[in-house]
C-alpha atoms as a PDB file:
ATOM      1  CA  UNK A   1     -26.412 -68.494  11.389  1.00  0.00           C
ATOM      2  CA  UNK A   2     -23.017 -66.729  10.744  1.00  0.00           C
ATOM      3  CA  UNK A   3     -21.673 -63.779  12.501  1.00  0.00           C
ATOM      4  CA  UNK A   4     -21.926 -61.747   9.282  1.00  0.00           C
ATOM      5  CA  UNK A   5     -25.657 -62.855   8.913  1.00  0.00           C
ATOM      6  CA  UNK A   6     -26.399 -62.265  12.241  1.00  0.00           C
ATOM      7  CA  UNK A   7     -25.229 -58.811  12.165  1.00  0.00           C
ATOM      8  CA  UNK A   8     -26.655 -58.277   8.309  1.00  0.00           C
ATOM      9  CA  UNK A   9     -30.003 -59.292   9.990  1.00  0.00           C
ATOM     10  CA  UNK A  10     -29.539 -56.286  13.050  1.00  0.00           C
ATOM     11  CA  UNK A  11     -28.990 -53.892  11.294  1.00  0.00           C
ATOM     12  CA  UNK A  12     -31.911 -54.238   8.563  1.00  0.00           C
ATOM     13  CA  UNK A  13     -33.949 -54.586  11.434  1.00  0.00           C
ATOM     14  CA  UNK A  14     -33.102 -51.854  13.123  1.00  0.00           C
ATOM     15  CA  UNK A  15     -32.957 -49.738   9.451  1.00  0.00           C
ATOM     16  CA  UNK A  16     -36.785 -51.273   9.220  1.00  0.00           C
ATOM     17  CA  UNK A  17     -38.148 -49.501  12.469  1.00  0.00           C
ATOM     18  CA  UNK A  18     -36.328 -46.236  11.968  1.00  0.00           C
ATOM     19  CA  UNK A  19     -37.906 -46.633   8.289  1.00  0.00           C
ATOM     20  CA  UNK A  20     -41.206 -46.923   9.719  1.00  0.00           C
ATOM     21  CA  UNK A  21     -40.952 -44.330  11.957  1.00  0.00           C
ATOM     22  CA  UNK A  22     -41.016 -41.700   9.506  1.00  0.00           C
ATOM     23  CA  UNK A  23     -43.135 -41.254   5.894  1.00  0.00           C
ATOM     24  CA  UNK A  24     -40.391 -37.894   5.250  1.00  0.00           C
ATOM     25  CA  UNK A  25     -38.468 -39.198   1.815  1.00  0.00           C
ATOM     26  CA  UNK A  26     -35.654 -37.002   2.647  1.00  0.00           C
ATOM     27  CA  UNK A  27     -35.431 -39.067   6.706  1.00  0.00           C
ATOM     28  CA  UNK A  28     -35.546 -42.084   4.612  1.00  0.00           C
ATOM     29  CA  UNK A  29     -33.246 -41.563   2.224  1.00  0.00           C
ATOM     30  CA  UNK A  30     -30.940 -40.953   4.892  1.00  0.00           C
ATOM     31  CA  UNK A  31     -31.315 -44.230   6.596  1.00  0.00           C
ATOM     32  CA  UNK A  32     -30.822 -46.063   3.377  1.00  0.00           C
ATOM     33  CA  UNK A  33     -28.034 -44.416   2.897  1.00  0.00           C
ATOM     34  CA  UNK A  34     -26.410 -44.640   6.005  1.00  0.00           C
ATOM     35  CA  UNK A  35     -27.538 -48.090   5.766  1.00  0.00           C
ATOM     36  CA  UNK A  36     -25.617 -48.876   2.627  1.00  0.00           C
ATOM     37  CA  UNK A  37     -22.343 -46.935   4.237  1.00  0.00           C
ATOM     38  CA  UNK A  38     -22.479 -49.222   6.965  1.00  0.00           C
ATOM     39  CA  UNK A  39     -21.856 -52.010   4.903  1.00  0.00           C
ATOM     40  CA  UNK A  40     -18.969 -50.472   2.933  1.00  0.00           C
ATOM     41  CA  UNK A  41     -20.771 -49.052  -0.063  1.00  0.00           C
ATOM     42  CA  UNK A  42     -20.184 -45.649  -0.769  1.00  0.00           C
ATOM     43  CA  UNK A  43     -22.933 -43.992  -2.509  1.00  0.00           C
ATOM     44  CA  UNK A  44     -26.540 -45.007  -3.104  1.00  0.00           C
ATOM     45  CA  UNK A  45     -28.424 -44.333  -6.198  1.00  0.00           C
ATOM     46  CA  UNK A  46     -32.557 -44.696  -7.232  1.00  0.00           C
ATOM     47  CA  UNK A  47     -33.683 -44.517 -10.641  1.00  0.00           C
ATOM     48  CA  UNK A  48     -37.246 -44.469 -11.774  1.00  0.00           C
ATOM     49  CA  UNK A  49     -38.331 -45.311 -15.412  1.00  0.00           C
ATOM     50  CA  UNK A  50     -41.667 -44.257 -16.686  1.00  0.00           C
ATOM     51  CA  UNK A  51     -42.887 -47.045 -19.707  1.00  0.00           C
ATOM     52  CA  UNK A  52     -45.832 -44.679 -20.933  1.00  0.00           C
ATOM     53  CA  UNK A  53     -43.918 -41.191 -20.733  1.00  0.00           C
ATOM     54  CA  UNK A  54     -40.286 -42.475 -20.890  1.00  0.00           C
ATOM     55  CA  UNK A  55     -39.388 -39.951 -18.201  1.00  0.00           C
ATOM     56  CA  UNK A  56     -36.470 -40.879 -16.067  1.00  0.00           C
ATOM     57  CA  UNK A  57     -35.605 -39.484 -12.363  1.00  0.00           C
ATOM     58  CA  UNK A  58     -32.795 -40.390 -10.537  1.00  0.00           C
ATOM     59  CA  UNK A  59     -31.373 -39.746  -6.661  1.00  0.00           C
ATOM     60  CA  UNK A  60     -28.116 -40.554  -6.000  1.00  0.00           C
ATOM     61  CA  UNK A  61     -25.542 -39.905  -3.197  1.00  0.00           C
ATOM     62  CA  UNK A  62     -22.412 -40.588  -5.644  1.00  0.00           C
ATOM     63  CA  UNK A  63     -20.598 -37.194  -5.451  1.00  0.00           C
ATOM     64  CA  UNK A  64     -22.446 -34.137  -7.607  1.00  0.00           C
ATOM     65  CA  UNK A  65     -19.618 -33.408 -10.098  1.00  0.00           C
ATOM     66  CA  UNK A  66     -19.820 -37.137 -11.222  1.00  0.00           C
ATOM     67  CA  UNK A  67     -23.573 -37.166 -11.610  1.00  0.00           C
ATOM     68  CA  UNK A  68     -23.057 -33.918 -13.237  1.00  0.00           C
ATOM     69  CA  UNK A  69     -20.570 -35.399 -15.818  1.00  0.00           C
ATOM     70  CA  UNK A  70     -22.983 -38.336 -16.274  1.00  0.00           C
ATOM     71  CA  UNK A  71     -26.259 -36.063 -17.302  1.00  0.00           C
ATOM     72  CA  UNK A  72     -23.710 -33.279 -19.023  1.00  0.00           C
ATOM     73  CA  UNK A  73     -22.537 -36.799 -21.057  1.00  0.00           C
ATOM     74  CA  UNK A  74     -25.948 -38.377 -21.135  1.00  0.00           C
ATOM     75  CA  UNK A  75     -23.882 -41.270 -20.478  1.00  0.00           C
ATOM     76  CA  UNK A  76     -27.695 -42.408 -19.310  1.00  0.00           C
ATOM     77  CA  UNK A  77     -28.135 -43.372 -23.198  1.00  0.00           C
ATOM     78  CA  UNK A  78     -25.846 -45.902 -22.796  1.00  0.00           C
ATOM     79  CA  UNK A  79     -25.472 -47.185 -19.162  1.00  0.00           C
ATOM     80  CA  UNK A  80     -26.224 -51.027 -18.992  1.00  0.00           C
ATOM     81  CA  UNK A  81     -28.286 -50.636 -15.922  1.00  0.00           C
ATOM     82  CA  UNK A  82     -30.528 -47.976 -16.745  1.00  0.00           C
ATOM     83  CA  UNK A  83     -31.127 -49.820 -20.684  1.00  0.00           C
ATOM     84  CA  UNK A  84     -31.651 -52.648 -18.663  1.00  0.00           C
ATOM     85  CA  UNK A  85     -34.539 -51.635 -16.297  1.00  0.00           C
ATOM     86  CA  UNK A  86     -37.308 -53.155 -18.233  1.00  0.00           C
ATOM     87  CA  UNK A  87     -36.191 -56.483 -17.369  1.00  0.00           C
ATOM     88  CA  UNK A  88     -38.146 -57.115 -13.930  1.00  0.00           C
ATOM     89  CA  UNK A  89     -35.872 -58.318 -10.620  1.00  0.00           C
ATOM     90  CA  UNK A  90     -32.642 -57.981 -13.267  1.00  0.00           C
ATOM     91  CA  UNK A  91     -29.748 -58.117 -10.443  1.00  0.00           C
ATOM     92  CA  UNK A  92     -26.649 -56.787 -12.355  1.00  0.00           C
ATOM     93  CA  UNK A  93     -22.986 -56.271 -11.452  1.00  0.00           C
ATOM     94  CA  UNK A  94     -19.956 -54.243 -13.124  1.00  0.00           C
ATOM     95  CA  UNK A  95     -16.281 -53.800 -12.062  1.00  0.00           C
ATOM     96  CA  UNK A  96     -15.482 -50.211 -14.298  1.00  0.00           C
ATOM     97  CA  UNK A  97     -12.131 -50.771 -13.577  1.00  0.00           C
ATOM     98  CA  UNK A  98     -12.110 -54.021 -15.298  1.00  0.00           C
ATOM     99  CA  UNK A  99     -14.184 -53.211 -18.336  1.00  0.00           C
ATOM    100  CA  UNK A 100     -11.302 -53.116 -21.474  1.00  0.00           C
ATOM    101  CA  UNK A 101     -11.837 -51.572 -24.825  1.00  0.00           C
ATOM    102  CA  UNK A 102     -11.775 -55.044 -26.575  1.00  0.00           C
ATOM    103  CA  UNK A 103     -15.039 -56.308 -24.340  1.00  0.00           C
ATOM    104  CA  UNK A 104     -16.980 -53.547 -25.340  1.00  0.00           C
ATOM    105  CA  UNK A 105     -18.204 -51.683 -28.783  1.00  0.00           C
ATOM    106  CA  UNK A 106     -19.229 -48.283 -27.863  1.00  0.00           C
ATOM    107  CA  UNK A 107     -16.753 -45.167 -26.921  1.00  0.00           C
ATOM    108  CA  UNK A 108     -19.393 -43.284 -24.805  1.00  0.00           C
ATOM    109  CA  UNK A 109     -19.714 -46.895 -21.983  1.00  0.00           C
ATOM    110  CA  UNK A 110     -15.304 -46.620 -22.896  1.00  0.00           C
ATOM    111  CA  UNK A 111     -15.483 -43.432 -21.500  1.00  0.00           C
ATOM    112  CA  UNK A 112     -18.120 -44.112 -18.608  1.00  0.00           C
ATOM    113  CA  UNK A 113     -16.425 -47.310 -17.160  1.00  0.00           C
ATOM    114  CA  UNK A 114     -13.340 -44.696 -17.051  1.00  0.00           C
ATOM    115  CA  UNK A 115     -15.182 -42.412 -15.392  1.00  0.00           C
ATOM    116  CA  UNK A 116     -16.678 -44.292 -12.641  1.00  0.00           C
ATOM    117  CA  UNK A 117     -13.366 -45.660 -12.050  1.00  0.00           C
ATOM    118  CA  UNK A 118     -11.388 -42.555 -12.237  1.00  0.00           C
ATOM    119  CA  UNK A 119     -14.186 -41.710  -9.216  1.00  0.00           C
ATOM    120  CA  UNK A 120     -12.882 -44.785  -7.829  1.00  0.00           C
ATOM    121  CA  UNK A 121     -16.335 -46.328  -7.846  1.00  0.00           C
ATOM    122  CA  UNK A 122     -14.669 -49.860  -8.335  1.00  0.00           C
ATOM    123  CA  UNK A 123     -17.757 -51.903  -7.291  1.00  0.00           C
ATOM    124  CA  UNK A 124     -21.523 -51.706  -8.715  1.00  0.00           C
ATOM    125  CA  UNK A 125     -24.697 -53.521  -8.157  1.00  0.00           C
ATOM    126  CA  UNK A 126     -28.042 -53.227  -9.045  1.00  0.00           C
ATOM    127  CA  UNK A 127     -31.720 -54.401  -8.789  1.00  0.00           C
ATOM    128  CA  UNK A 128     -34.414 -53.544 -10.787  1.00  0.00           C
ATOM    129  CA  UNK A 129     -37.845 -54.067  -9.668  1.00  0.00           C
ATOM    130  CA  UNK A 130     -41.012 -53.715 -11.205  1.00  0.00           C
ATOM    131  CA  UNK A 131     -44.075 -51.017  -9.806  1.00  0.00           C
ATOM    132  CA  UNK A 132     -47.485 -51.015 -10.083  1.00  0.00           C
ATOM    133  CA  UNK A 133     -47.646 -54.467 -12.042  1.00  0.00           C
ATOM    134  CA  UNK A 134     -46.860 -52.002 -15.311  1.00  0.00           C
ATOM    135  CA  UNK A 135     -43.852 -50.455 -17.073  1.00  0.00           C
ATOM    136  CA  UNK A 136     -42.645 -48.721 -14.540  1.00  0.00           C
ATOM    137  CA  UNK A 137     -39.244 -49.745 -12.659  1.00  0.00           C
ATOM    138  CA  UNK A 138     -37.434 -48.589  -9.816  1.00  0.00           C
ATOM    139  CA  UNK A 139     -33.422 -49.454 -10.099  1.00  0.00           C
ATOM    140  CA  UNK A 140     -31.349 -49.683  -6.953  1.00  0.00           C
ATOM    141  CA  UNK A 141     -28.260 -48.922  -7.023  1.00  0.00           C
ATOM    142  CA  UNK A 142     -25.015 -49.829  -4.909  1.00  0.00           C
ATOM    143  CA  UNK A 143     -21.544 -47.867  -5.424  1.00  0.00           C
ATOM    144  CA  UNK A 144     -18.224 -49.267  -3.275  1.00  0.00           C
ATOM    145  CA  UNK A 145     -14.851 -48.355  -3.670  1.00  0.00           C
ATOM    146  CA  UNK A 146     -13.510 -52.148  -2.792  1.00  0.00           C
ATOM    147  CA  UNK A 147     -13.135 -54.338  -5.439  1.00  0.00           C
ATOM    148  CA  UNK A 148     -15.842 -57.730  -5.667  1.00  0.00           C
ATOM    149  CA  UNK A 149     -13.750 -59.812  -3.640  1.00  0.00           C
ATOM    150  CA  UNK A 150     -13.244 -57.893  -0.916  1.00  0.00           C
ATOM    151  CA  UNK A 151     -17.106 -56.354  -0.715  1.00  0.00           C
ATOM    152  CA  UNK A 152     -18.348 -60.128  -0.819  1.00  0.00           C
ATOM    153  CA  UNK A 153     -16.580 -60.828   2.353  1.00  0.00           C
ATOM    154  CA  UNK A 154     -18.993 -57.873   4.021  1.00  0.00           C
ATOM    155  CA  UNK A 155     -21.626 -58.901   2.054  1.00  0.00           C
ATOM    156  CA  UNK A 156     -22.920 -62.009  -0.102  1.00  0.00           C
ATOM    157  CA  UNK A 157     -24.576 -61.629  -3.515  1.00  0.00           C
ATOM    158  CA  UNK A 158     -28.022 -62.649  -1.172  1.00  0.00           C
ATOM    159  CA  UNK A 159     -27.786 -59.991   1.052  1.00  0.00           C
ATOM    160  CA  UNK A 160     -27.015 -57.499  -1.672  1.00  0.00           C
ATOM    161  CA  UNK A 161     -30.246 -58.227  -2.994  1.00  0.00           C
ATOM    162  CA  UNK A 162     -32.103 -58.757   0.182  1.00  0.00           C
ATOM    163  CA  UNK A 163     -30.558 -55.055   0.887  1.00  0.00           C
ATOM    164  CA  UNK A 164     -32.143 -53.454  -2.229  1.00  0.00           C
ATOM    165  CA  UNK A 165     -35.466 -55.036  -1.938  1.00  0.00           C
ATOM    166  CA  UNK A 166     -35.432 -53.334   1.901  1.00  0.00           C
ATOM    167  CA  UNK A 167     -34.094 -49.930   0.427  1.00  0.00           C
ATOM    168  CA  UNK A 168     -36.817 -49.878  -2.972  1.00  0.00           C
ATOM    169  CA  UNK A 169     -40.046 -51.307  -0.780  1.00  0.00           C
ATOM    170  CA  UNK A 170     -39.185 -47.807   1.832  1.00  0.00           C
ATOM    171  CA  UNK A 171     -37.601 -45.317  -0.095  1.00  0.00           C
ATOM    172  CA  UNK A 172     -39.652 -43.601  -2.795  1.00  0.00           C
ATOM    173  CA  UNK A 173     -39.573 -42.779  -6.042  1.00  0.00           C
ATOM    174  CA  UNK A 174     -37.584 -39.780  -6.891  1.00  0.00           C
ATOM    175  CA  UNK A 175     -39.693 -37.128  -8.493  1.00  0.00           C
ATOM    176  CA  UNK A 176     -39.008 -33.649  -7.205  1.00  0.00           C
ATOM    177  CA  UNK A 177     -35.749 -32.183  -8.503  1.00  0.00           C
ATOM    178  CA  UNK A 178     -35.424 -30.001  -5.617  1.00  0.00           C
ATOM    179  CA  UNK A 179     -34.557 -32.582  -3.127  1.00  0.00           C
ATOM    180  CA  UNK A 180     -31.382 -33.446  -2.767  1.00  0.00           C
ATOM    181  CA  UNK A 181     -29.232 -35.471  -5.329  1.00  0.00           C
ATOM    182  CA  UNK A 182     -32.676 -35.619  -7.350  1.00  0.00           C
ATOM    183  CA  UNK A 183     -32.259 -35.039 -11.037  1.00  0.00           C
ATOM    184  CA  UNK A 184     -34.454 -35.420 -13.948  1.00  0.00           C
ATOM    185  CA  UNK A 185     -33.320 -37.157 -17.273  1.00  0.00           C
ATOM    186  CA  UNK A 186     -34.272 -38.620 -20.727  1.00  0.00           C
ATOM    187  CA  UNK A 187     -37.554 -36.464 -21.227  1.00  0.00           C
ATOM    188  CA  UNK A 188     -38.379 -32.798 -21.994  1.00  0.00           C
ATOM    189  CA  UNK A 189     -40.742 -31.543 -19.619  1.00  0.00           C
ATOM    190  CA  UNK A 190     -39.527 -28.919 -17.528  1.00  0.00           C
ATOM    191  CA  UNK A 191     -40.247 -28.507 -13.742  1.00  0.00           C
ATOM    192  CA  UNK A 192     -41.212 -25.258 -12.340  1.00  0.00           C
ATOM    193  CA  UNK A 193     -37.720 -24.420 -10.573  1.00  0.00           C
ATOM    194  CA  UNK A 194     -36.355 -24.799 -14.168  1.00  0.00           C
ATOM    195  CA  UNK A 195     -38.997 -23.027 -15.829  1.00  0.00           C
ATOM    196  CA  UNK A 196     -37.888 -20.241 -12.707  1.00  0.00           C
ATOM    197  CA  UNK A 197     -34.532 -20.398 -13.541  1.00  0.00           C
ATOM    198  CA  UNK A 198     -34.809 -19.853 -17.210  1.00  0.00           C
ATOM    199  CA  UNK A 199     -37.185 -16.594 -16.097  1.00  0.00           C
ATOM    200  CA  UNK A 200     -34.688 -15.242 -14.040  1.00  0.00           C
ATOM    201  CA  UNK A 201     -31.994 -15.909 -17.257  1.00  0.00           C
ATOM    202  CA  UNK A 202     -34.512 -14.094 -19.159  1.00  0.00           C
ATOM    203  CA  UNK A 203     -34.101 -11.309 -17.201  1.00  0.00           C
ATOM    204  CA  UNK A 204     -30.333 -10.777 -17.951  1.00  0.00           C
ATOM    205  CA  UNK A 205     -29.623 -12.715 -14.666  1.00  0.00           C
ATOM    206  CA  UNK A 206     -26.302 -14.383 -14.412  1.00  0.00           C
ATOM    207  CA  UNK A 207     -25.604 -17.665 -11.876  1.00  0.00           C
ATOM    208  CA  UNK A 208     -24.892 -15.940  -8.542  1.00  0.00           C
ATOM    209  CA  UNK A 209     -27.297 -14.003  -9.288  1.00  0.00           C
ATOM    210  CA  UNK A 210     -30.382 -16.676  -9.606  1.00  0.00           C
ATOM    211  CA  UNK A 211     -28.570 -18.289  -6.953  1.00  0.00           C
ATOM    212  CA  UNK A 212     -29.165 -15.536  -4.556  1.00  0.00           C
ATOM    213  CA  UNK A 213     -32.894 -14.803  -6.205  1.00  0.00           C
ATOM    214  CA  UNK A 214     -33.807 -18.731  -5.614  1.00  0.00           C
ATOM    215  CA  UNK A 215     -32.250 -19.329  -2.628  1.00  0.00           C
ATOM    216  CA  UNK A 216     -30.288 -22.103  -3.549  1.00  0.00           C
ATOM    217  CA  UNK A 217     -26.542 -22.669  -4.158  1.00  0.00           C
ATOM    218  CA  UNK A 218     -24.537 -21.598  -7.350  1.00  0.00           C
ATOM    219  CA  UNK A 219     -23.795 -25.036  -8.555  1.00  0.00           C
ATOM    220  CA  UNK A 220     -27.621 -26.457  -7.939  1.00  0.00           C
ATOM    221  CA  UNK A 221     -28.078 -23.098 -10.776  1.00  0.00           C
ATOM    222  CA  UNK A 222     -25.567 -25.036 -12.768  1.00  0.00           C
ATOM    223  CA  UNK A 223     -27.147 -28.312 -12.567  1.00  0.00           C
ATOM    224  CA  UNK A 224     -30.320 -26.883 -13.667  1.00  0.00           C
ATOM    225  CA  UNK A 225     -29.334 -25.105 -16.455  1.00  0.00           C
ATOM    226  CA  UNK A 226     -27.212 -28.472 -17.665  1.00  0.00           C
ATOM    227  CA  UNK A 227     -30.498 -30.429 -16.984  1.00  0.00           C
ATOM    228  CA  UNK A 228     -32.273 -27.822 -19.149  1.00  0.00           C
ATOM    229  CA  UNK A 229     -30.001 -28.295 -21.908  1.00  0.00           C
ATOM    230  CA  UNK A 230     -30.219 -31.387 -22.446  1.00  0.00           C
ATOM    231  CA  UNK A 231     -33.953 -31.913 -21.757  1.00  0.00           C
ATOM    232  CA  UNK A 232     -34.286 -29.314 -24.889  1.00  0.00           C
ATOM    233  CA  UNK A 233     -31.171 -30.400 -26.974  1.00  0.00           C
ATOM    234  CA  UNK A 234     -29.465 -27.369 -26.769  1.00  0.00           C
ATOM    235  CA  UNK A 235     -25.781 -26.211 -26.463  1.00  0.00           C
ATOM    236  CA  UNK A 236     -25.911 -22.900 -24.666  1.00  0.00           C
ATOM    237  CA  UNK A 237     -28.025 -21.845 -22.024  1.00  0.00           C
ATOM    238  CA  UNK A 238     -29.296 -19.128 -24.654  1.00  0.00           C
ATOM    239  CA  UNK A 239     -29.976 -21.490 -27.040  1.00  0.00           C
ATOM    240  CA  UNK A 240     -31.857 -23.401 -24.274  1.00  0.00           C
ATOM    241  CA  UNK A 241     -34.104 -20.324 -23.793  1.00  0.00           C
ATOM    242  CA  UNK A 242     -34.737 -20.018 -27.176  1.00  0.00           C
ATOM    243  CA  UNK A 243     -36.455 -23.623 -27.601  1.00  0.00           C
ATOM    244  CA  UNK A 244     -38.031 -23.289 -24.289  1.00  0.00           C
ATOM    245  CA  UNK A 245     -40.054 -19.855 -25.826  1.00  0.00           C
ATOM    246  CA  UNK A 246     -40.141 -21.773 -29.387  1.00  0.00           C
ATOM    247  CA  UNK A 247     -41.627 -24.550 -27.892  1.00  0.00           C
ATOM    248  CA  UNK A 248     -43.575 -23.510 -25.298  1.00  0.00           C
ATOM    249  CA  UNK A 249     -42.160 -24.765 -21.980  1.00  0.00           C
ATOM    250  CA  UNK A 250     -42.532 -21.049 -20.841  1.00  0.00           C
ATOM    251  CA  UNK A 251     -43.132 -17.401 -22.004  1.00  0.00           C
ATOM    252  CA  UNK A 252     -41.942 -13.652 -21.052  1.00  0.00           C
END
């Protein structure tokens, strides 16, 4: 056994007993991703995919104006990894940074591959792996600022993948959008802390001012309210009340 398995083997052990220690999602999401910083990645990312409702949730630790861009975008409808999910134990790898107009057809995964490396995410890796024996996946997802070469001499392909499978068999599925990095996309149903922030817009409210009402920060307000919008379609936050009354998501 190498060095670098011999230390890859440590520290999943010791990420295993602090996972085990604990059944709090937020306590585990920390380990895996302090676990994943350890090893040079950057960020860590979970996405769920619903077959029967087609409702999509995703956690990530990548920073919250670029997760912001990518569900203000929907770059979602497009990304490789999340239109790949269905496929079951599908490891996949980009380089953003190495992605040229010529190799690829549409402008919206142009413009994501420049924004992911304009973020200077250089490196991403992903497993996808199958729940329940159904439709549903749960996507791993590894962000590093080195480029292939150099991540590969922390960690091989094998461990990667041994390193997801630890990270999606102890870290749950993300389904509350008021933990942290949690966001809901590509269906329509609105949670209550949406449905709470469009009552408090109702009410002639502006950002600070739901901020201070909910208890939360200004910008979580602004991620709502760009979740909402897209959830309904809409281009303005008034526009997004107006289809949520329309349509029933909530009333005065």
């Amino acid at each position: 056994m190498t060095n670098i398995d011999k230390n890859f083997t440590y520290q999943i052990n010791d990420a295993i007993e602090q996972f085990s220690s604990t059944s709090d999602d937020d306590m585990r999401w920390a380990i895996a991703d302090n676990l994943v910083r350890q090893f040079g990645g950057t960020s860590l990312c979970v996405v769920a995919s619903s077959g029967a409702s087609s409702v999509n949730w995703l956690r990530s630790s990548m920073s919250e104006e670029w997760v912001n861009e990518y569900l203000v975008e929907k770059y979602y409808e497009v990304d490789p990894f999340v239109l790949n999910m269905p496929f079951e134990n599908k490891f996949q790898i980009r380089a953003p940074n190495l992605l040229k107009k010529g190799f690829v057809e549409s402008r919206k995964l142009i413009e994501l591959n420049r924004s992911l490396a304009d973020a200077d995410y250089n490196s991403l890796y992903t497993g996808n792996f199958n729940m329940n024996f159904n439709r549903d996946h749960k996507l791993v997802g590894i962000a590093t600022d080195m480029p292939m070469e150099e991540f590969a001499k922390i960690l091989s392909f094998k461990h990667i993948q041994h390193l997801m499978a630890i990270i999606s068999a102890y870290v749950a599925v993300p389904h509350d959008a008021d933990l942290k990095g949690v966001s809901n996309f590509g269906g329509n149903v609105l949670s209550p802390k949406e449905k709470e922030v469009l009552a408090w817009l109702a009410a002639g409210l502006q950002n600070a001012a739901i901020a201070e009402k909910m208890n939360i920060a200004e910008i979580t307000v602004r991620k709502r309210l760009t979740i909402i919008r897209n959830k309904l379609g809409a281009k303005t936050r008034d526009q997004a009340l107006a289809i949520a009354v329309r349509d029933g998501h909530f009333s005065f």
